[in-house]
C-alpha atoms as a PDB file:
ATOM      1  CA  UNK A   1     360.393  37.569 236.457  1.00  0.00           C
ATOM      2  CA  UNK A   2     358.700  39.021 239.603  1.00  0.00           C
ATOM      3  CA  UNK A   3     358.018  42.438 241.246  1.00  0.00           C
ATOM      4  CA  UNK A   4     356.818  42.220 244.615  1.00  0.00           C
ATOM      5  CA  UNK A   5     356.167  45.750 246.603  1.00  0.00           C
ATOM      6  CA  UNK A   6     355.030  46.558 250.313  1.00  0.00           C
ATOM      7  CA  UNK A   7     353.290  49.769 251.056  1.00  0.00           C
ATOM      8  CA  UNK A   8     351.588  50.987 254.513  1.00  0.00           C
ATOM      9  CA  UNK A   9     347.629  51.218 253.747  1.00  0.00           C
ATOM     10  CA  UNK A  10     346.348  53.216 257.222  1.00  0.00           C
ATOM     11  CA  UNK A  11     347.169  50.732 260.060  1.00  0.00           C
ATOM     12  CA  UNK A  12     347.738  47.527 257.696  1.00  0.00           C
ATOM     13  CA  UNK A  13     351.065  46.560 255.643  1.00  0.00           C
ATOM     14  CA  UNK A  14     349.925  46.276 251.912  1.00  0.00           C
ATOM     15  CA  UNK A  15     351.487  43.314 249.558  1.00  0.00           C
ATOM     16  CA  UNK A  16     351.843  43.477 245.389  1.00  0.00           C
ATOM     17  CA  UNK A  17     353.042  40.475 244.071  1.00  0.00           C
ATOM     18  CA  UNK A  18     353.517  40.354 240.339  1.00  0.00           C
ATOM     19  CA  UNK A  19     354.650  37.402 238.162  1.00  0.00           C
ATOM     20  CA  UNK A  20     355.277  37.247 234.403  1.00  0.00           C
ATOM     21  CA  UNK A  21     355.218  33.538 232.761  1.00  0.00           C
ATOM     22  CA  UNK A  22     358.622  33.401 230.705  1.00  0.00           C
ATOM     23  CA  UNK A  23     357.137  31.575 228.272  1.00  0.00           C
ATOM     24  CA  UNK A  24     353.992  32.877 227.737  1.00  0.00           C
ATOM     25  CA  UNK A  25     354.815  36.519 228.889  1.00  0.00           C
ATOM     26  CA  UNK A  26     351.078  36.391 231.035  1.00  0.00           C
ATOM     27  CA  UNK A  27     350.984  38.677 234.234  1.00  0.00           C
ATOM     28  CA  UNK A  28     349.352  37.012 237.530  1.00  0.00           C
ATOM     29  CA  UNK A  29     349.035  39.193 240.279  1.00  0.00           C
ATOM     30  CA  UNK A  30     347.631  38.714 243.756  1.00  0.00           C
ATOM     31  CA  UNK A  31     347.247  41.243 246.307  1.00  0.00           C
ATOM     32  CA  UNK A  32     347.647  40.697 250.806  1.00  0.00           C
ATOM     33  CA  UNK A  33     347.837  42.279 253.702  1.00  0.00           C
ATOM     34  CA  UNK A  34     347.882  41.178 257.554  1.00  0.00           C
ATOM     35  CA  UNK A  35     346.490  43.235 260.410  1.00  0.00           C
ATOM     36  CA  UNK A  36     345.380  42.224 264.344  1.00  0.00           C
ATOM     37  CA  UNK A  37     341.259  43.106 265.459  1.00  0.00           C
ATOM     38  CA  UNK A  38     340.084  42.466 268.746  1.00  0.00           C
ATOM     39  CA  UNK A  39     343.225  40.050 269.720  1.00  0.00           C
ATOM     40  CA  UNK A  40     342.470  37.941 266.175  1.00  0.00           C
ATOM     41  CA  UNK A  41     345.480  37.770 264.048  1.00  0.00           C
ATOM     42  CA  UNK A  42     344.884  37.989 260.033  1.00  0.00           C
ATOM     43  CA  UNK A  43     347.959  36.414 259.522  1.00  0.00           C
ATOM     44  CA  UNK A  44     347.478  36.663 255.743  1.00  0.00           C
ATOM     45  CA  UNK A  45     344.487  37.345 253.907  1.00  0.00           C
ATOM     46  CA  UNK A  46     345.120  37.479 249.913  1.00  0.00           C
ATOM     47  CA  UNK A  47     343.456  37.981 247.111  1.00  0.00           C
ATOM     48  CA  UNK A  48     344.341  36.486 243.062  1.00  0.00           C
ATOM     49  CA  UNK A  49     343.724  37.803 239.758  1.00  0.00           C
ATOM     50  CA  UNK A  50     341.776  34.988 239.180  1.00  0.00           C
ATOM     51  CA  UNK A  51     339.507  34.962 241.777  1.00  0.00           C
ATOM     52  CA  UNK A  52     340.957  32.573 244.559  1.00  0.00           C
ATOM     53  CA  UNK A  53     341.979  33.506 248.058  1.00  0.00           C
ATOM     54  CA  UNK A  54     343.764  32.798 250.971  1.00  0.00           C
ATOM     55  CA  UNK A  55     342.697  33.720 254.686  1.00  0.00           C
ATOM     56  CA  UNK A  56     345.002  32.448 257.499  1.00  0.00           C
ATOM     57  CA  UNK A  57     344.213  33.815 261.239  1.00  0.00           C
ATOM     58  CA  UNK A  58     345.491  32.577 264.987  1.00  0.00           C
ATOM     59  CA  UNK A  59     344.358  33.591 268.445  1.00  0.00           C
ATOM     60  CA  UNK A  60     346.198  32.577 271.492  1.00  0.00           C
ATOM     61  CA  UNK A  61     343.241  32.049 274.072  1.00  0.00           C
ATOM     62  CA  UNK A  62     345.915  30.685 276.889  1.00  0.00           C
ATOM     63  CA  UNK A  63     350.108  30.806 277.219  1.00  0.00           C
ATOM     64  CA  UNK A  64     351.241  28.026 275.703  1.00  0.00           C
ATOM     65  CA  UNK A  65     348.269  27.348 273.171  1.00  0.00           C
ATOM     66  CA  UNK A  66     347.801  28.931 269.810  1.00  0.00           C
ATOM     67  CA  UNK A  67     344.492  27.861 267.647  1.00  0.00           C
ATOM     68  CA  UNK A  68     344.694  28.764 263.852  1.00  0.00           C
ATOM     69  CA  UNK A  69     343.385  28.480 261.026  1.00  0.00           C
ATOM     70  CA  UNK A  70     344.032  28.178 256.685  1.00  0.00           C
ATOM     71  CA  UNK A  71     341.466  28.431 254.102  1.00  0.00           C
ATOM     72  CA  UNK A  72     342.093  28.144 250.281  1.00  0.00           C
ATOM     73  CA  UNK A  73     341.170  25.630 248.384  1.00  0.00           C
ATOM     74  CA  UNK A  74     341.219  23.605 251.138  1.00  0.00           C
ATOM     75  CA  UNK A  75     340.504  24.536 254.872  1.00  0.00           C
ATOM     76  CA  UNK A  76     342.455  23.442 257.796  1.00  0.00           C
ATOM     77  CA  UNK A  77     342.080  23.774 261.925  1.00  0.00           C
ATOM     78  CA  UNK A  78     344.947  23.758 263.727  1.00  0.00           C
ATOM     79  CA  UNK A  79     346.567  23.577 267.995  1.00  0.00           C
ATOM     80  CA  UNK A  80     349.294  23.926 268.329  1.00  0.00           C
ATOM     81  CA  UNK A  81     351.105  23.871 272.328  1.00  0.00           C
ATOM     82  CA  UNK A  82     354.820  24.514 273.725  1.00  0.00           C
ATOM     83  CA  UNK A  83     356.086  24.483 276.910  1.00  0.00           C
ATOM     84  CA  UNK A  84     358.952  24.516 277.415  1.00  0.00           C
ATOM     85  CA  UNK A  85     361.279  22.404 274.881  1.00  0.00           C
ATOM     86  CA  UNK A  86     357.930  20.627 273.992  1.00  0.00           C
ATOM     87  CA  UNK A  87     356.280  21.637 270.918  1.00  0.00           C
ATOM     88  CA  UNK A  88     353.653  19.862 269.726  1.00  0.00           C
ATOM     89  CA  UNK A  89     351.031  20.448 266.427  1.00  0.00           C
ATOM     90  CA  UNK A  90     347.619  18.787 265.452  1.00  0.00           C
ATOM     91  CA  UNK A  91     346.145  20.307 262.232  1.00  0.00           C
ATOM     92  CA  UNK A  92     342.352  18.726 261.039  1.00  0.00           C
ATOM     93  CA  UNK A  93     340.500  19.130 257.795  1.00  0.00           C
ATOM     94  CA  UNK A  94     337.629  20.848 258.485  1.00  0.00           C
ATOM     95  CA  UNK A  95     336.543  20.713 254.783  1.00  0.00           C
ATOM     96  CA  UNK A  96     335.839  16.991 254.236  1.00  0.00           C
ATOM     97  CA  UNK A  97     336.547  15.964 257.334  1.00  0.00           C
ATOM     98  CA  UNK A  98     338.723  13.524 256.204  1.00  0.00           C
ATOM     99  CA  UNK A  99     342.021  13.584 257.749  1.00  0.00           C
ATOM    100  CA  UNK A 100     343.815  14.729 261.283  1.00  0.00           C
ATOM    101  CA  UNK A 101     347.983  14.481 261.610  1.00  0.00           C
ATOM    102  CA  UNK A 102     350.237  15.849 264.709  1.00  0.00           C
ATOM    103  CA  UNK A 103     353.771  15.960 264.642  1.00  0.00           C
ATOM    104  CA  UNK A 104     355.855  16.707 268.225  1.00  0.00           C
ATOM    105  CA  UNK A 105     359.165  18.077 269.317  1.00  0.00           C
ATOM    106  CA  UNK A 106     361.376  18.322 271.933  1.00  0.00           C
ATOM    107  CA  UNK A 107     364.475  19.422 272.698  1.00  0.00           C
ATOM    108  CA  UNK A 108     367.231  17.683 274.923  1.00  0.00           C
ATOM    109  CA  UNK A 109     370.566  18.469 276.473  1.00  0.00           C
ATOM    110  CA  UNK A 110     373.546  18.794 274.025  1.00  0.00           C
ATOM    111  CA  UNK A 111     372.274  20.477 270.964  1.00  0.00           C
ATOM    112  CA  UNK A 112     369.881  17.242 270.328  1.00  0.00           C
ATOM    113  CA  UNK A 113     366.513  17.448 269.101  1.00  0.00           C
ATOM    114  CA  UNK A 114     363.640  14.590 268.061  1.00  0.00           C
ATOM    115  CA  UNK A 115     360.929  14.480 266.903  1.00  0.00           C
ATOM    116  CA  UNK A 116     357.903  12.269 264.971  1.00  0.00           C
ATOM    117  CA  UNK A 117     354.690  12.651 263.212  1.00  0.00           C
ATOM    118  CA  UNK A 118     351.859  10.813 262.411  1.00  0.00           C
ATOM    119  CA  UNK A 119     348.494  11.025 259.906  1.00  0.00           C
ATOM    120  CA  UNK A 120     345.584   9.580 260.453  1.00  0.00           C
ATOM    121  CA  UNK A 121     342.124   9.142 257.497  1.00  0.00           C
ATOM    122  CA  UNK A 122     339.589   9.451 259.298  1.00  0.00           C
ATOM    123  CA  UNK A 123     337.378   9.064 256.377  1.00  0.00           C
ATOM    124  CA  UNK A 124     337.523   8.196 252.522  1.00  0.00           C
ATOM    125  CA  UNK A 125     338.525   4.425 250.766  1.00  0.00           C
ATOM    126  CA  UNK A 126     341.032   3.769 253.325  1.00  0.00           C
ATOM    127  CA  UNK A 127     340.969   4.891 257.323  1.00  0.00           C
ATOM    128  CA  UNK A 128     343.336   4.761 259.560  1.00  0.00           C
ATOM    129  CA  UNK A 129     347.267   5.523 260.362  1.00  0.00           C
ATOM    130  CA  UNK A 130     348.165   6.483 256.869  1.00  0.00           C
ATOM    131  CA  UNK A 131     352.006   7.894 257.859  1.00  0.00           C
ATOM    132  CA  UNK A 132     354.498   8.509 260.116  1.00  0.00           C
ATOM    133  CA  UNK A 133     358.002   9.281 260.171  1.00  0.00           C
ATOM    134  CA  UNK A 134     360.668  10.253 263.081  1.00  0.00           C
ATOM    135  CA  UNK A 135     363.549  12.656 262.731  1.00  0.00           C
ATOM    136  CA  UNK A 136     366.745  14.258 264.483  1.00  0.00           C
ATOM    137  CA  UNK A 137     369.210  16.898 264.787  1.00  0.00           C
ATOM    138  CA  UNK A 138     372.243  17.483 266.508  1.00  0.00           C
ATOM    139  CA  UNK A 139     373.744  21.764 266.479  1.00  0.00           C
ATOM    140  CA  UNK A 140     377.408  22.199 267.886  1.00  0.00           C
ATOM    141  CA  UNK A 141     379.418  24.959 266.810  1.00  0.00           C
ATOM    142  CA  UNK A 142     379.433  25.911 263.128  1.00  0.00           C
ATOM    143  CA  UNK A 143     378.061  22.154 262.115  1.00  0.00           C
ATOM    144  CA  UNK A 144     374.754  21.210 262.025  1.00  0.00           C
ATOM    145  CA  UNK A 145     372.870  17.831 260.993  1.00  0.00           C
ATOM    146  CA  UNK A 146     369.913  16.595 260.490  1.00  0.00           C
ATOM    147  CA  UNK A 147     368.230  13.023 259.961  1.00  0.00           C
ATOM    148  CA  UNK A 148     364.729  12.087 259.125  1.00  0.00           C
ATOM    149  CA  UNK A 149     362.591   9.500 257.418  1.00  0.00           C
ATOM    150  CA  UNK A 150     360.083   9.494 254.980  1.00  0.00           C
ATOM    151  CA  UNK A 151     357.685   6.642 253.730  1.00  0.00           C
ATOM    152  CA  UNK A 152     356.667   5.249 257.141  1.00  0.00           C
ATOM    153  CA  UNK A 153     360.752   4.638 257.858  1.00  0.00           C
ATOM    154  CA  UNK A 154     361.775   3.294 254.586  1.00  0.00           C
ATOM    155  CA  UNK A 155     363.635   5.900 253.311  1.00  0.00           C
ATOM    156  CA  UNK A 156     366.111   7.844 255.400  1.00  0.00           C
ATOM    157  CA  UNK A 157     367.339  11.540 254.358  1.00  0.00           C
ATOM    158  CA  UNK A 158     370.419  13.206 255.994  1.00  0.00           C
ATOM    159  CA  UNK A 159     371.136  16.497 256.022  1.00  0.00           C
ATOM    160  CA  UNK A 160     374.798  18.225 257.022  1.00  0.00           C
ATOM    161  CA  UNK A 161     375.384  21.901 256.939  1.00  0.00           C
ATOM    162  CA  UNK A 162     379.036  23.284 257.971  1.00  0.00           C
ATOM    163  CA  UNK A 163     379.902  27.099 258.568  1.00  0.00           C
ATOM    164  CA  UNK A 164     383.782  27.601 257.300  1.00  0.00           C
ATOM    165  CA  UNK A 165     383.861  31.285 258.450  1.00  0.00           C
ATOM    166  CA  UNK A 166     381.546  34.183 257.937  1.00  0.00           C
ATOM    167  CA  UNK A 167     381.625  34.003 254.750  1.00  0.00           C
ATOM    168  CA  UNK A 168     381.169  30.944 253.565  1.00  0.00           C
ATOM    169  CA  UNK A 169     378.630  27.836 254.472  1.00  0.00           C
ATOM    170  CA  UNK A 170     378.632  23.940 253.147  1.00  0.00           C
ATOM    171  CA  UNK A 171     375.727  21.794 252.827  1.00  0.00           C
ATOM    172  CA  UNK A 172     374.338  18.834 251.700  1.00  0.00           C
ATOM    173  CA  UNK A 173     371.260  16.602 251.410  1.00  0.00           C
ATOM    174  CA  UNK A 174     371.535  12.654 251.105  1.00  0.00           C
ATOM    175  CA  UNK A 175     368.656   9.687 250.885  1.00  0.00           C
ATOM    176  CA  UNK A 176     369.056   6.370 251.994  1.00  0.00           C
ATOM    177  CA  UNK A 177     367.197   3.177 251.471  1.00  0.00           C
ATOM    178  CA  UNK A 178     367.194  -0.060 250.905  1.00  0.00           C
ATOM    179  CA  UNK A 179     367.019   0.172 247.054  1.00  0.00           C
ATOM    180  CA  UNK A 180     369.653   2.599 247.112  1.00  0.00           C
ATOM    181  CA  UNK A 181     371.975   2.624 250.343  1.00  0.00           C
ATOM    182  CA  UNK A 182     373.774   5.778 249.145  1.00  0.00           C
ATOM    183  CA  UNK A 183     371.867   8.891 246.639  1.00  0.00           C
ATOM    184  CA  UNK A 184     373.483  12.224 246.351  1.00  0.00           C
ATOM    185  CA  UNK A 185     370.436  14.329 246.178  1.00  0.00           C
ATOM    186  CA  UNK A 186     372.525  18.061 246.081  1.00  0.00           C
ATOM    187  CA  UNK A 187     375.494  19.711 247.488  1.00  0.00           C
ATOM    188  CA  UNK A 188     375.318  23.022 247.375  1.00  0.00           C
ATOM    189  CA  UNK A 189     377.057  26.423 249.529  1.00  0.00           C
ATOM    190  CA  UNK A 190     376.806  29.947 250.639  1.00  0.00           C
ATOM    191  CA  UNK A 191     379.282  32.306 249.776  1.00  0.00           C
ATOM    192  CA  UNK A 192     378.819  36.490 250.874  1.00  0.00           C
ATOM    193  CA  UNK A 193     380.893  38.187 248.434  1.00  0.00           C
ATOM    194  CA  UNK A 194     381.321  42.082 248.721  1.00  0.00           C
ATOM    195  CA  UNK A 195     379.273  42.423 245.715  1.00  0.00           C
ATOM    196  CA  UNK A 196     376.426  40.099 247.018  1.00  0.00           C
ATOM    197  CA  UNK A 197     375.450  36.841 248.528  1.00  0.00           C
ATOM    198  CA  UNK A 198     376.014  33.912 246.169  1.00  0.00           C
ATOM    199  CA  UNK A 199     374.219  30.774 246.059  1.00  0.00           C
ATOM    200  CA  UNK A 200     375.263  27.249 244.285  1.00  0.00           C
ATOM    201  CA  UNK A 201     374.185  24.064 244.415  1.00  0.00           C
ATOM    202  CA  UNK A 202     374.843  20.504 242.151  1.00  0.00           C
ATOM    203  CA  UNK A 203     371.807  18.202 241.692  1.00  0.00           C
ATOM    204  CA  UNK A 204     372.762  14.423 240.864  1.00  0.00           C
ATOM    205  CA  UNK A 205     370.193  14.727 238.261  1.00  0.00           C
ATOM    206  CA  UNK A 206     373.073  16.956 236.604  1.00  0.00           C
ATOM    207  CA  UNK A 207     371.448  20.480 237.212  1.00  0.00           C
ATOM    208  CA  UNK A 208     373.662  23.423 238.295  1.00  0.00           C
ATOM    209  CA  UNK A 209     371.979  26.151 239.561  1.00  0.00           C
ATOM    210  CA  UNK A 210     373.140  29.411 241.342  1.00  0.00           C
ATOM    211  CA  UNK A 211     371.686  32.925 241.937  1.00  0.00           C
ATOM    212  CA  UNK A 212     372.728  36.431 243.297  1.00  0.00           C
ATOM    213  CA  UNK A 213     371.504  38.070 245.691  1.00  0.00           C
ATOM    214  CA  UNK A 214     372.171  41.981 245.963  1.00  0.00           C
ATOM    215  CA  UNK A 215     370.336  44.638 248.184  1.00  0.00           C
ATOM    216  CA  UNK A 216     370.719  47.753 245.388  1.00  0.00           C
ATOM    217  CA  UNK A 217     369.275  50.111 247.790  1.00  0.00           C
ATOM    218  CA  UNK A 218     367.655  50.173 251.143  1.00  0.00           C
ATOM    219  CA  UNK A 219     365.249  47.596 251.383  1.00  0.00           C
ATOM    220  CA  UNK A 220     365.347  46.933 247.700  1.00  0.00           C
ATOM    221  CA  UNK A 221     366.889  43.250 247.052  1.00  0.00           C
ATOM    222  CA  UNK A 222     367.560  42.102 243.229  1.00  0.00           C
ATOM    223  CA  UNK A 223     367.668  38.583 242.962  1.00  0.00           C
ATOM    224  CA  UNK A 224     369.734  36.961 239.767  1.00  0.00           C
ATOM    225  CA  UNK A 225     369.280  33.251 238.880  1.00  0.00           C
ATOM    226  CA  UNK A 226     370.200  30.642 236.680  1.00  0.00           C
ATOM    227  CA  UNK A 227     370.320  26.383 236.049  1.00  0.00           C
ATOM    228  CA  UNK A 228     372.004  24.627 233.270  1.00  0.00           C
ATOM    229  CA  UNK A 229     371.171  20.734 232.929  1.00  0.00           C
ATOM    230  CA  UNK A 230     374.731  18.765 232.409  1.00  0.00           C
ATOM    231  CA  UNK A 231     376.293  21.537 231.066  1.00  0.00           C
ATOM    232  CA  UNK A 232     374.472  21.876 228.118  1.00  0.00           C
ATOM    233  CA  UNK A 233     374.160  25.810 227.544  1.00  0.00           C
ATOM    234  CA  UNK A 234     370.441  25.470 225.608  1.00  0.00           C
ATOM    235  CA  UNK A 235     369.027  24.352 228.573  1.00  0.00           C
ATOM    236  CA  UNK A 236     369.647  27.519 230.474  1.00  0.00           C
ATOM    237  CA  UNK A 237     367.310  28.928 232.736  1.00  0.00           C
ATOM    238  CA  UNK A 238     367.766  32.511 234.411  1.00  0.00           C
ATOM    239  CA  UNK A 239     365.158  34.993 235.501  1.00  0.00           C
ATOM    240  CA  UNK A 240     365.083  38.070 237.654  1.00  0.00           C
ATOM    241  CA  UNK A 241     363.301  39.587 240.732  1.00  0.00           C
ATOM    242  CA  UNK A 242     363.117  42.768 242.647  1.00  0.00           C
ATOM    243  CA  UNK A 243     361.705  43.160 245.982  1.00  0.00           C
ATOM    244  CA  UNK A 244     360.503  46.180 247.910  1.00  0.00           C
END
């Protein structure tokens, strides 16, 4: 179960987000806000109950070219550039200095777009090119697909999502490799019911899940959910949340 409430703090936007462990029945809380000084953007900075943080910040010194930067238990230095239909994204470990990856973009004619990315160690046991992958997607109409790979190209996922009408979406997620030509990961849909948005989806591990989603008054949204594992009812799972 989770509460989660916004509030206006002077010029900054204020975040409280509570948890409660079903099991247990142990709070964790954190606390965040965001705020721009002197053309630096805190895009979040957030606090735990437990003492760890979070800062994330960007600055755009030049069109086109945004540097950032995420600390937390790690700490990463990112560029990223567009122009155009181009969009490209290096992001290095400035903790250990260990490891740099970029991944690009680009948009063609038709509703097409490809991409790729690639990781590189620079330090540690092993250096060098430790992944890469290429991907695809194709947008016409109310259908849209999506193809990518994973484990430097030996495993390929697809993606299809089809809009019926306005009210109701299709999707589903498929792997592919030599092992297994033909996995079922999940099919699930969309459906925006008068009495709020409903959400399905079938696992091929056997797990049914599906949640409500219902704005109860302005800008309050109550979230229902709930997962049975091959429909045996004492392995149901449902929980709540409100946010505001």
């Amino acid at each position: 179960m989770g509460l989660k409430c916004k509030k206006a703090a002077g010029p900054v936007q204020v975040t409280l987000d509570a948890t409660q462990d079903a099991k247990t029945g142990a709070i964790s809380s954190k606390i965040g806000t965001k705020f721009v000084y002197a053309g630096l953007n805190f895009d979040k900075l957030q606090f735990e109950a437990d003492g760890a943080h979070t800062l994330e910040t960007s600055l755009s010194p030049y069109p086109g070219f945004s540097l950032s930067f995420k600390g937390n238990k790690a700490a990463d230095l990112g560029l990223d550039y567009s122009s155009g239909n181009l969009f490209t994204t290096t992001k290095l470990d400035v903790k250990n200095m260990s490891s740099v990856s970029s991944s690009a973009t680009v948009g063609l004619k038709g509703g097409i777009v490809l991409g790729g990315d690639v990781s590189y160690a620079i330090s540690g046991k092993t250096t060098g090119i430790t992944s890469y992958n290429v991907g695809a997607s194709y947008a016409t109409g109310p259908l849209f697909a999506a193809v990518t790979t994973a484990n430097k190209l030996a495993d390929v996922n697809l993606s299809v999502m089809y809009k019926v009408n306005n009210g109701l979406t299709l999707a589903s997620s498929t792997t592919h490799s030599s092992a297994k030509p033909l996995q079922v990961i999940a099919v699930g849909g969309l459906y925006k019911a008068s009495f709020g948005d409903v959400k399905a989806k079938v696992g091929s591990n056997g797990v049914v899940s599906a949640s409500l989603i219902k704005e109860i008054a302005p800008k309050v949204t109550l979230t229902a959910s709930g997962s049975v594992s091959k429909g045996d009812l004492s392995t149901l799972k449902y929980g709540f949340g409100i946010v505001m």
